[in-house]
PDB file of N, CA and C in Angstrom:
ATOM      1  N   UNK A   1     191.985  84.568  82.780  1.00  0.00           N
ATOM      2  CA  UNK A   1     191.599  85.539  83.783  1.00  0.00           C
ATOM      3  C   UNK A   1     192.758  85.711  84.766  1.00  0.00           C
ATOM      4  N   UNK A   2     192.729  86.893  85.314  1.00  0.00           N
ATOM      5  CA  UNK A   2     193.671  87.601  86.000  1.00  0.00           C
ATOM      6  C   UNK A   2     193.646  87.912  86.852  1.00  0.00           C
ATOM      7  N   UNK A   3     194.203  87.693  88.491  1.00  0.00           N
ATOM      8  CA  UNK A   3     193.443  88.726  89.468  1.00  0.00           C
ATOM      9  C   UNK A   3     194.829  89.005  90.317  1.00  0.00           C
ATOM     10  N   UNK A   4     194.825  90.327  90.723  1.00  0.00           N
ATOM     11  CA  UNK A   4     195.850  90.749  91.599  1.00  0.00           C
ATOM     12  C   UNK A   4     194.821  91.182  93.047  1.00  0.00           C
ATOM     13  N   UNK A   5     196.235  91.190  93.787  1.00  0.00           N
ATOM     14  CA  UNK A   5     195.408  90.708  95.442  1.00  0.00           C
ATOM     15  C   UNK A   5     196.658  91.983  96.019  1.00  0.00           C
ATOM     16  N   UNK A   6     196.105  93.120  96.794  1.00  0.00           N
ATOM     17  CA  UNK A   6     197.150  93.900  97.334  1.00  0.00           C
ATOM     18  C   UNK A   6     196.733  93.363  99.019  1.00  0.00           C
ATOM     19  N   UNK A   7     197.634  93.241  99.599  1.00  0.00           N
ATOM     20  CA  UNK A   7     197.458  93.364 101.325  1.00  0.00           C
ATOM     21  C   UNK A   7     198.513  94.173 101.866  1.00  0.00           C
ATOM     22  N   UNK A   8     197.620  95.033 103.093  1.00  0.00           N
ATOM     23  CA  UNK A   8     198.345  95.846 103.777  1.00  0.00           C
ATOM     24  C   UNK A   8     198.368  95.702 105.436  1.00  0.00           C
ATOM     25  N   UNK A   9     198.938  95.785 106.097  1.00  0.00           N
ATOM     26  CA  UNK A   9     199.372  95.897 107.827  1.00  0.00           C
ATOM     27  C   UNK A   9     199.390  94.859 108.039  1.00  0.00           C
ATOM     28  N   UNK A  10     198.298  94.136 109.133  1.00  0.00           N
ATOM     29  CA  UNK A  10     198.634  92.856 109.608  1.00  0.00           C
ATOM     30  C   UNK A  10     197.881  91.886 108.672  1.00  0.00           C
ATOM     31  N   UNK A  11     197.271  92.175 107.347  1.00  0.00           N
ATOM     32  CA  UNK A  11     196.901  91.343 106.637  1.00  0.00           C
ATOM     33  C   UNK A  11     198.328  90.636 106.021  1.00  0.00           C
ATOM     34  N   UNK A  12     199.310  91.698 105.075  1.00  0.00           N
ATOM     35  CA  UNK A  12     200.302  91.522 104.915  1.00  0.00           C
ATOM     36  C   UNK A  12     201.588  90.653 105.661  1.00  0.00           C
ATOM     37  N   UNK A  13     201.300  91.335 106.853  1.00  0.00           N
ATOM     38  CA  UNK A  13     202.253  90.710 107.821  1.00  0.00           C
ATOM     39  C   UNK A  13     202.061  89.385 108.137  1.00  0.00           C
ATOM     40  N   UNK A  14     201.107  88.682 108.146  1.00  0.00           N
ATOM     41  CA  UNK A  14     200.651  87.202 108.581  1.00  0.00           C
ATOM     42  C   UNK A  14     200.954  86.797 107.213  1.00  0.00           C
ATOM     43  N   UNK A  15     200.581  87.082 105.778  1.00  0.00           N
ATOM     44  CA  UNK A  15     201.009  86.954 104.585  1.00  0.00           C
ATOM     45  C   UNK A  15     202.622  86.213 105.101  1.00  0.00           C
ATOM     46  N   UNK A  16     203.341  87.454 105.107  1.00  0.00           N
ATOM     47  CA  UNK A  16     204.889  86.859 104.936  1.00  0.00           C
ATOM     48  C   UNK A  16     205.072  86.117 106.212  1.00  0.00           C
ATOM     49  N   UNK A  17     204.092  85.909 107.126  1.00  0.00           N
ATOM     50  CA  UNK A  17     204.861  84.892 108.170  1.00  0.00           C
ATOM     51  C   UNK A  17     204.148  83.399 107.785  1.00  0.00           C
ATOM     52  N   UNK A  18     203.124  83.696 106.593  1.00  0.00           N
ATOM     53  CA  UNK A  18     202.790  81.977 106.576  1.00  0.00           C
ATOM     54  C   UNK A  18     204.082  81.557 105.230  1.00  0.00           C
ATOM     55  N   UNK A  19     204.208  82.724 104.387  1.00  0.00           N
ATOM     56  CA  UNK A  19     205.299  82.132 103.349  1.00  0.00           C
ATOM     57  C   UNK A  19     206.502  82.079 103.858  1.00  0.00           C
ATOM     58  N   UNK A  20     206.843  82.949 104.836  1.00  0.00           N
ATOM     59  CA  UNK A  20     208.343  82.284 105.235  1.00  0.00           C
ATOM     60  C   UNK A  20     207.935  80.296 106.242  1.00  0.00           C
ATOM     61  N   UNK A  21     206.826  80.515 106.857  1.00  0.00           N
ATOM     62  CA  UNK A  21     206.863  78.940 107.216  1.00  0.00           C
ATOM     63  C   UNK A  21     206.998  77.556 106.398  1.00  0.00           C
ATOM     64  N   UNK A  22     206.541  78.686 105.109  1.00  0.00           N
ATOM     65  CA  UNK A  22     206.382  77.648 103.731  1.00  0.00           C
ATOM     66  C   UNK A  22     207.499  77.081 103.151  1.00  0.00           C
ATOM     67  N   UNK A  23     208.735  78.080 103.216  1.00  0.00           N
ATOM     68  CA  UNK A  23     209.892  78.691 103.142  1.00  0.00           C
ATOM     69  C   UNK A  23     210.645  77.764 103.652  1.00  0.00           C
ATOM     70  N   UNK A  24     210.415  77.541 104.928  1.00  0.00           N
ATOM     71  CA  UNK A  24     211.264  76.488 105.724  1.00  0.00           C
ATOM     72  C   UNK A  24     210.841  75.737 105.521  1.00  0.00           C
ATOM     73  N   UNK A  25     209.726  74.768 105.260  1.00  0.00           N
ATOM     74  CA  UNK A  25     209.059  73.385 104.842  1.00  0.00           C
ATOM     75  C   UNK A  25     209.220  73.105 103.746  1.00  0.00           C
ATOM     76  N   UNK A  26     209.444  73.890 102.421  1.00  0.00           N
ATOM     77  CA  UNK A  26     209.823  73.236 101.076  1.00  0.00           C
ATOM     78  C   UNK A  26     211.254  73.285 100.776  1.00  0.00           C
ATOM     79  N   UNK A  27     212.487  74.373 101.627  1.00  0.00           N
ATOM     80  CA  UNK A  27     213.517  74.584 101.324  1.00  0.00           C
ATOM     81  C   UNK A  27     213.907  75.384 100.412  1.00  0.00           C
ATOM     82  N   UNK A  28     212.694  76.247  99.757  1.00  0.00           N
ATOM     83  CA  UNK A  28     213.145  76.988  98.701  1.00  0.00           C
ATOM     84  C   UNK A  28     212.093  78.299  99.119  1.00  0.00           C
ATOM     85  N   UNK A  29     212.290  79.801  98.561  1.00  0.00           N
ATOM     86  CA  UNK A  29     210.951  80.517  98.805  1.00  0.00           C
ATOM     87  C   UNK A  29     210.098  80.561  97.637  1.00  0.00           C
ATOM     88  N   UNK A  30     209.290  80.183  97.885  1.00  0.00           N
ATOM     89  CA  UNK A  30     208.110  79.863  97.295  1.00  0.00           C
ATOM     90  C   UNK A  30     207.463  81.630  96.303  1.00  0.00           C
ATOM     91  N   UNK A  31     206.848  81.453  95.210  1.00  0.00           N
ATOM     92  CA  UNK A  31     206.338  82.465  94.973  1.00  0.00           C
ATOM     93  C   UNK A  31     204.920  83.273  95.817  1.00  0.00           C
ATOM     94  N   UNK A  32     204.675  84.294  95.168  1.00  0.00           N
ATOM     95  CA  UNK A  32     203.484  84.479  96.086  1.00  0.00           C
ATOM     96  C   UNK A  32     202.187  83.642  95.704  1.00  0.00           C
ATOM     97  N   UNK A  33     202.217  83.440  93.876  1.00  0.00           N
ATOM     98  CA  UNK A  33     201.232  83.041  93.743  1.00  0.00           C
ATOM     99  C   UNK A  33     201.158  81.576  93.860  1.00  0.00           C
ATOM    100  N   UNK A  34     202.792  80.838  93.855  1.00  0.00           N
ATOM    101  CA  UNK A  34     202.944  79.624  94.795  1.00  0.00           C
ATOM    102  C   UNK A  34     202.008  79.492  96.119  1.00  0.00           C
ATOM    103  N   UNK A  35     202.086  80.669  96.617  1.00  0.00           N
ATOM    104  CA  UNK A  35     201.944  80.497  98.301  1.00  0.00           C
ATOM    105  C   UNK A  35     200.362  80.450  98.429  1.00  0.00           C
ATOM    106  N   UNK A  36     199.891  81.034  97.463  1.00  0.00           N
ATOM    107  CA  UNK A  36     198.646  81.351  97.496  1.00  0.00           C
ATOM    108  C   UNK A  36     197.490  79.782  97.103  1.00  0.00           C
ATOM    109  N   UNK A  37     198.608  79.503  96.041  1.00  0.00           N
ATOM    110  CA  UNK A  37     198.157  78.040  95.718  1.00  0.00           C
ATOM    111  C   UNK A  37     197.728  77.217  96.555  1.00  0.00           C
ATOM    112  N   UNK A  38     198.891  77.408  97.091  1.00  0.00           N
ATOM    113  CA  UNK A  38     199.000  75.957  98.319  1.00  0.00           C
ATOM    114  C   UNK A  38     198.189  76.072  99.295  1.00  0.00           C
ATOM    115  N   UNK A  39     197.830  77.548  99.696  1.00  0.00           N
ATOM    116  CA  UNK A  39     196.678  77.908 100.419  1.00  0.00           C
ATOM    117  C   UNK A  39     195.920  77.573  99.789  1.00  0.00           C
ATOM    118  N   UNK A  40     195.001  77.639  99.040  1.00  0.00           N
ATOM    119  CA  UNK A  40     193.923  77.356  98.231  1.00  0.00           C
ATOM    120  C   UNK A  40     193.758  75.592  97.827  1.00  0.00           C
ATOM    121  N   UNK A  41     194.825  75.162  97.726  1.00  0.00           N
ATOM    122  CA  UNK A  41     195.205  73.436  98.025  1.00  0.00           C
ATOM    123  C   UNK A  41     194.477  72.869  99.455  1.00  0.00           C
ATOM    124  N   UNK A  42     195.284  73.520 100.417  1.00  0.00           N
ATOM    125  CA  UNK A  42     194.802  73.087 101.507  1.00  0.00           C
ATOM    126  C   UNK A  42     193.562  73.790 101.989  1.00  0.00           C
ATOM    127  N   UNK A  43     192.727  74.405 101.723  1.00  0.00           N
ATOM    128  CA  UNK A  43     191.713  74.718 101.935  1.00  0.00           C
ATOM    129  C   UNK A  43     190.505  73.708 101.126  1.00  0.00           C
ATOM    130  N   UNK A  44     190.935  73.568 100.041  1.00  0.00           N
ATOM    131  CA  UNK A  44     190.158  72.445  99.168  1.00  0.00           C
ATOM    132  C   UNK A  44     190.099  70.848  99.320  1.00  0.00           C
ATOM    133  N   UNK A  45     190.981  70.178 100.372  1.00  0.00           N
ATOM    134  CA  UNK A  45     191.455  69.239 100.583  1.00  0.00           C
ATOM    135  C   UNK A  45     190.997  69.141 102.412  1.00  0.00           C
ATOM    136  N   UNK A  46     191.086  70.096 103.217  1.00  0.00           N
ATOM    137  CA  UNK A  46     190.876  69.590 104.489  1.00  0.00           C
ATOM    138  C   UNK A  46     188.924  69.901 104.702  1.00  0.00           C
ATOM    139  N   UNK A  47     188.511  69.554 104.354  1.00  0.00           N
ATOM    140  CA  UNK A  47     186.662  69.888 104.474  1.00  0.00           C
ATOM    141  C   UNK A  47     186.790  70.299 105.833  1.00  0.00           C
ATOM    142  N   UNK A  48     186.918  69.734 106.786  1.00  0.00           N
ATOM    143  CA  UNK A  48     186.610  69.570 107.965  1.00  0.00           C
ATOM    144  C   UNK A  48     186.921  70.737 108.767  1.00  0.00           C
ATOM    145  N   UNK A  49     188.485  71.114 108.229  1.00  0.00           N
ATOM    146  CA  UNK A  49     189.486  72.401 108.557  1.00  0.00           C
ATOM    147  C   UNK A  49     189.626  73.651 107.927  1.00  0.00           C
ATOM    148  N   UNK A  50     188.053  73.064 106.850  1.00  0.00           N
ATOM    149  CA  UNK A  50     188.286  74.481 105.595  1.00  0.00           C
ATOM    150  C   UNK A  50     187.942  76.159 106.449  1.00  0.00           C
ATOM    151  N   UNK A  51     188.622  76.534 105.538  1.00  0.00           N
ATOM    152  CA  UNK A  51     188.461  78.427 106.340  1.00  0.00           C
ATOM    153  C   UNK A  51     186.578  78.515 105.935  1.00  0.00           C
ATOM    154  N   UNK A  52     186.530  79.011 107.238  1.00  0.00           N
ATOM    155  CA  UNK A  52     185.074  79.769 106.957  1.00  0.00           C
ATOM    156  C   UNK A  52     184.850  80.407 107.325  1.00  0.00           C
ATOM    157  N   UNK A  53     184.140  81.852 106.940  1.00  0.00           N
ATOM    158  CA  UNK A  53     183.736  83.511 106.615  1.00  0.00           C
ATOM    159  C   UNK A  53     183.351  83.355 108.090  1.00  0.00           C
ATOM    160  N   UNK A  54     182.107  82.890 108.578  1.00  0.00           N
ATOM    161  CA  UNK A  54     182.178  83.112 109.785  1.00  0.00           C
ATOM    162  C   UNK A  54     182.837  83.116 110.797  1.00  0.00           C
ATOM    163  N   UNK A  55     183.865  82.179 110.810  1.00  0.00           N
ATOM    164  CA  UNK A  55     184.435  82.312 111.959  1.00  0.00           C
ATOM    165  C   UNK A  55     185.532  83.180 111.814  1.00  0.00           C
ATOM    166  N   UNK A  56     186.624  83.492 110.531  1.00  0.00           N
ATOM    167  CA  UNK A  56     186.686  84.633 110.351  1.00  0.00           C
ATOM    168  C   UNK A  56     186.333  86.223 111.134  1.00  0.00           C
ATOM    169  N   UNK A  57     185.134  86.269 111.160  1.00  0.00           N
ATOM    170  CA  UNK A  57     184.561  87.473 111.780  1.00  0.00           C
ATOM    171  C   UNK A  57     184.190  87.259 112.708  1.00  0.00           C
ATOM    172  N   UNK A  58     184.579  86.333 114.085  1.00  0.00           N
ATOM    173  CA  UNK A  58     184.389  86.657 115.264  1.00  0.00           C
ATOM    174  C   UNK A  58     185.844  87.455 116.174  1.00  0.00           C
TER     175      UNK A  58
END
């Protein structure tokens, strides 16, 4: 399975400012679907700190 992900304005823009932070912390630039990983890593790993929909939408 396959999934492509388009982002535009400041969705995008926070996009390339968390992969360039990534950028400077691994020393190399990371792919997108690297970047996406590692998001999805640390979302699966911090319970406590995981992203959630609600708070999201305040």
């Amino acid at each position: 399975m396959t999934s492509h992900i388009k982002l535009y304005g400041s969705k995008s823009d926070r996009f390339e400012e968390i992969k360039h932070s990534m950028e400077q912390q691994l020393g190399y630039e990371p792919s997108n679907p690297e970047v996406v990983g590692l998001i999805m890593a640390a979302y699966e790993t911090e319970e406590t700190n995981a992203l959630r929909v609600d708070n999201a939408l305040r």
